[in-house]
Protein backbone atom coordinates (compact mmCIF):
# COMPACT_ATOMS: atom_id res chain seq x y z
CA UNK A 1 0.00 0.00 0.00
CA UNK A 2 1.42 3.46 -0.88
CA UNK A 3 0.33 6.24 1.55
CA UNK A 4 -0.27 9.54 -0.24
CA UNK A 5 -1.42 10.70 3.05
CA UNK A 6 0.45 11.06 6.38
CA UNK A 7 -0.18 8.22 8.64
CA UNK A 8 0.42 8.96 12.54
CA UNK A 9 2.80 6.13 13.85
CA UNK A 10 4.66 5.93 17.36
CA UNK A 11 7.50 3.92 17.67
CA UNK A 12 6.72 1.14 20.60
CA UNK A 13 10.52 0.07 21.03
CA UNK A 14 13.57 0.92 19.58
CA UNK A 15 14.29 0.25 15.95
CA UNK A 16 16.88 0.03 13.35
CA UNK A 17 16.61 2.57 10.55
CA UNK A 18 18.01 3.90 7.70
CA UNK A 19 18.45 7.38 7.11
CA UNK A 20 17.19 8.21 3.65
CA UNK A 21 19.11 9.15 1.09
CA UNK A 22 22.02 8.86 2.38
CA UNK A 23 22.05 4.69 3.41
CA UNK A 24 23.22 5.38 7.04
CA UNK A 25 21.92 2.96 9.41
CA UNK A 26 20.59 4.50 12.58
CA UNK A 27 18.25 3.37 15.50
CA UNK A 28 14.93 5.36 16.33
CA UNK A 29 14.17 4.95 19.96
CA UNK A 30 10.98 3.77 21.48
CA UNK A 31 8.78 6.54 22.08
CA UNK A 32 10.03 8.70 18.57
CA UNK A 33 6.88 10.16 16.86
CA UNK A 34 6.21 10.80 13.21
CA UNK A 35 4.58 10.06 10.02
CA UNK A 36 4.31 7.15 7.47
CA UNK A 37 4.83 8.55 4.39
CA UNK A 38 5.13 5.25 2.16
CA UNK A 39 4.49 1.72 2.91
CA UNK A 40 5.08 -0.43 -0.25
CA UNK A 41 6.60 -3.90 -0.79
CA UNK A 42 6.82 -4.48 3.15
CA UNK A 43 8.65 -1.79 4.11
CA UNK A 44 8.26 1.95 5.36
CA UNK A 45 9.44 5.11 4.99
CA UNK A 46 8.64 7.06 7.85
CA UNK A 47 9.24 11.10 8.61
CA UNK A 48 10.44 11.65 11.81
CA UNK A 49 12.15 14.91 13.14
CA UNK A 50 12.56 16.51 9.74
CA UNK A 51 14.17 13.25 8.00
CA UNK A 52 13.08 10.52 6.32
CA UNK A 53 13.98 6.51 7.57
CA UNK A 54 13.07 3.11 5.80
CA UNK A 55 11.92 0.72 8.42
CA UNK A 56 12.34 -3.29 7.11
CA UNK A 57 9.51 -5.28 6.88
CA UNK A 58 11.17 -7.95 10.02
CA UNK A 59 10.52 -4.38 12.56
CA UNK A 60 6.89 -3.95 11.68
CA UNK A 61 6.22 -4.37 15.25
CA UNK A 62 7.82 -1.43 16.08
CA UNK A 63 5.31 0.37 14.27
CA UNK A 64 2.42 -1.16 15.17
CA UNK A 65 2.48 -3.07 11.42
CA UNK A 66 1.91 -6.78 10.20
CA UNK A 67 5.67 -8.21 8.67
CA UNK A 68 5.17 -9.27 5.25
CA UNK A 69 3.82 -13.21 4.98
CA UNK A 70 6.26 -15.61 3.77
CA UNK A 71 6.37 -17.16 0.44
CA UNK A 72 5.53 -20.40 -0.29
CA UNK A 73 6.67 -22.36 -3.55
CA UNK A 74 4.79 -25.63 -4.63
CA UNK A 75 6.57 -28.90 -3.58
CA UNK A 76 8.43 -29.50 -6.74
CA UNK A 77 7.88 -26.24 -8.44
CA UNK A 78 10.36 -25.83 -11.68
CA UNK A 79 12.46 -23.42 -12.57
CA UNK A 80 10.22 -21.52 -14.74
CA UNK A 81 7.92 -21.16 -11.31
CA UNK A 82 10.70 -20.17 -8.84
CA UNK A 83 11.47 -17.56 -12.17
CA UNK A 84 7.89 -16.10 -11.98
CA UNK A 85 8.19 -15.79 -7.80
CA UNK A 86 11.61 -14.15 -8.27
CA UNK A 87 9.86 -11.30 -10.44
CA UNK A 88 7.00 -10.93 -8.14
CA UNK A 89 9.32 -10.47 -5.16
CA UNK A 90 11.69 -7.79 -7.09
CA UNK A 91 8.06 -6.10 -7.49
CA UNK A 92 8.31 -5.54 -4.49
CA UNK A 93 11.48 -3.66 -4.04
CA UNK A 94 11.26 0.08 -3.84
CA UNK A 95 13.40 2.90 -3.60
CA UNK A 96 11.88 4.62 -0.03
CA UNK A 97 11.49 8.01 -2.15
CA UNK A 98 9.86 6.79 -4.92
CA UNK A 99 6.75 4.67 -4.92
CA UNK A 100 7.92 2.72 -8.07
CA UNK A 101 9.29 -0.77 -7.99
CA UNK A 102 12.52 -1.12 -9.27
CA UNK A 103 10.99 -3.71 -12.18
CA UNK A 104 8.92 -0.81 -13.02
CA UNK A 105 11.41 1.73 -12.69
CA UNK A 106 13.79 -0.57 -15.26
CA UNK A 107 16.32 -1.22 -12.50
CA UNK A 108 16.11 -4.75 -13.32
CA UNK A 109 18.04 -6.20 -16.71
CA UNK A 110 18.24 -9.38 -15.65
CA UNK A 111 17.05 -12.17 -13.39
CA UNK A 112 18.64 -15.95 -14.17
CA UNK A 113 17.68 -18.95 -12.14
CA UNK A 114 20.35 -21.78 -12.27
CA UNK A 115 20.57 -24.99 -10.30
CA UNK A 116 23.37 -24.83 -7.13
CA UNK A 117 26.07 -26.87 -7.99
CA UNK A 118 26.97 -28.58 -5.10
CA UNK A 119 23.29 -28.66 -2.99
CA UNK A 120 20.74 -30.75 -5.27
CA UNK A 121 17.29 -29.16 -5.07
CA UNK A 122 18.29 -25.93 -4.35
CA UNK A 123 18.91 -23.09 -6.63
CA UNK A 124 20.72 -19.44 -7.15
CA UNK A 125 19.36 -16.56 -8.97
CA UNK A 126 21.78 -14.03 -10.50
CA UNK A 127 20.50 -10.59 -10.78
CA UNK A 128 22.08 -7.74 -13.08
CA UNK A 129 20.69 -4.36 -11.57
CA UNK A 130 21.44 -0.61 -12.08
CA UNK A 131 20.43 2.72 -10.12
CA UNK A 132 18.76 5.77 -11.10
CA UNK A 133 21.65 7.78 -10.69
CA UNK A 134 25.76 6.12 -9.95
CA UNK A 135 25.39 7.89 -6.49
CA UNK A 136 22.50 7.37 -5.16
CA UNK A 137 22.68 6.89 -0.96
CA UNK A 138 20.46 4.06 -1.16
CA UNK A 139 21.96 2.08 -3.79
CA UNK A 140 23.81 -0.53 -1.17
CA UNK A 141 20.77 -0.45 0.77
CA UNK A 142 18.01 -1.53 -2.67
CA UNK A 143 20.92 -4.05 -3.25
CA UNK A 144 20.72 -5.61 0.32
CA UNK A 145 16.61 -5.44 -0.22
CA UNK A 146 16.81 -7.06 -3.52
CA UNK A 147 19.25 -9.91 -2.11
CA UNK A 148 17.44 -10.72 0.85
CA UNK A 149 13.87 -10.45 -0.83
CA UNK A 150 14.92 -13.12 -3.52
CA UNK A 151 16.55 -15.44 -0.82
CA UNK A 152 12.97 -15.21 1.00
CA UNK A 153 11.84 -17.47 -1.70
CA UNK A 154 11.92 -21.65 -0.59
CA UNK A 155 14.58 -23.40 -2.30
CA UNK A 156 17.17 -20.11 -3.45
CA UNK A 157 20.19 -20.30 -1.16
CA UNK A 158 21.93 -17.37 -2.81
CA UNK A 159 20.70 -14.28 -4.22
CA UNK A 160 23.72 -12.88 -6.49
CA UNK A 161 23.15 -8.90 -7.41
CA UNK A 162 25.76 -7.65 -9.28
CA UNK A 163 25.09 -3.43 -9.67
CA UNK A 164 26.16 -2.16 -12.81
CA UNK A 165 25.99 1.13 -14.43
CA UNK A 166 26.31 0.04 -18.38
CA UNK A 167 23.77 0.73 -19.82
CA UNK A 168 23.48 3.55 -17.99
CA UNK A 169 19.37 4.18 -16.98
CA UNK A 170 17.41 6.58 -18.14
CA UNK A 171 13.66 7.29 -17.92
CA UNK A 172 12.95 5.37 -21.13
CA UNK A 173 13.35 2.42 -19.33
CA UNK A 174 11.07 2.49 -17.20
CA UNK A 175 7.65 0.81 -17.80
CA UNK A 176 4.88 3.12 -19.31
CA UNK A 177 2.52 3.09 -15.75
CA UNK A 178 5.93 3.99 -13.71
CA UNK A 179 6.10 7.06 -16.51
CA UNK A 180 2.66 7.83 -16.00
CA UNK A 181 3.42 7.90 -12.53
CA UNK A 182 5.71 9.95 -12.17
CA UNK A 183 4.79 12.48 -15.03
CA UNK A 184 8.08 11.18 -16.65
CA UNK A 185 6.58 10.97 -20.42
């Protein structure tokens, strides 16, 4: 859910944050007041004290939120099926400014699932992934989400993201409802 509108929230213990844009990691302390200003793909972005913080989906609880539900994969499930959960779960990836997904956004060139090589059964998915700009704050921080999202899925034991900046992005990448969006025709 994406929150054009400013939802109270109280923090009920202290949490781990990080400072948008710049990527620090910081803790809020139980009893810090504020606003939601985005909740999309299991995660927040919260305004608190004249900044803005991303709060992961496993410290829901600290804001009185639900964590995210875990995925389940049919006993058995293919390639081709782990594939289709791998781009569902980078659909939910966002950038905490922007309430885009980073498939949307054309972040994404390139999702492989292969076979582990040494565990039968289990798999790794190799993702090829870019930013909207070389130095964005957040870049190490969408990389960590992106890894960790993917290895959320039953049977992926490693999540590979390699960030690279050739081609370089630009808006024409991104799909025509994240243009629409955004006003970025």
């Amino acid at each position: 859910m994406y929150s054009r509108s400013s939802e109270p929230v109280r923090f009920e213990r202290d949490c781990a944050a990080v400072l948008v844009p710049q990527g620090e990691q910081v803790n809020l302390p139980a009893g810090s007041v504020g606003y939601i200003t985005q909740a999309l793909g299991g995660s927040w972005t919260v305004f608190v004290e004249g900044n803005l913080f991303r709060i992961a989906g496993r410290d829901a609880d600290a804001i009185g939120k639900e964590p995210p539900e875990p995925l389940e994969l049919a006993p058995g499930a293919d390639d081709e099926a782990v594939e289709q959960l791998v781009w569902r779960q980078l659909r939910t990836c966002f950038d905490p400014e922007i309430p885009i997904n980073v498939v949307d956004l054309g972040l994404v060139y390139e999702a492989t699932v292969s076979a582990h090589e040494e565990k039968p059964g289990e798999r790794v998915v190799a993702i090829r992934m870019t930013l909207t700009a070389p130095a964005c704050g957040m870049g190490d921080i969408l990389v960590a989400d992106v890894r960790d999202k993917i290895e959320m899925i039953p049977t992926v034991v490693e999540a590979d993201v390699e960030l690279v900046f050739d081609p370089p992005w630009n808006r024409n990448m991104m799909s025509e409802v994240a243009r629409l969006e955004t006003g970025m025709f």
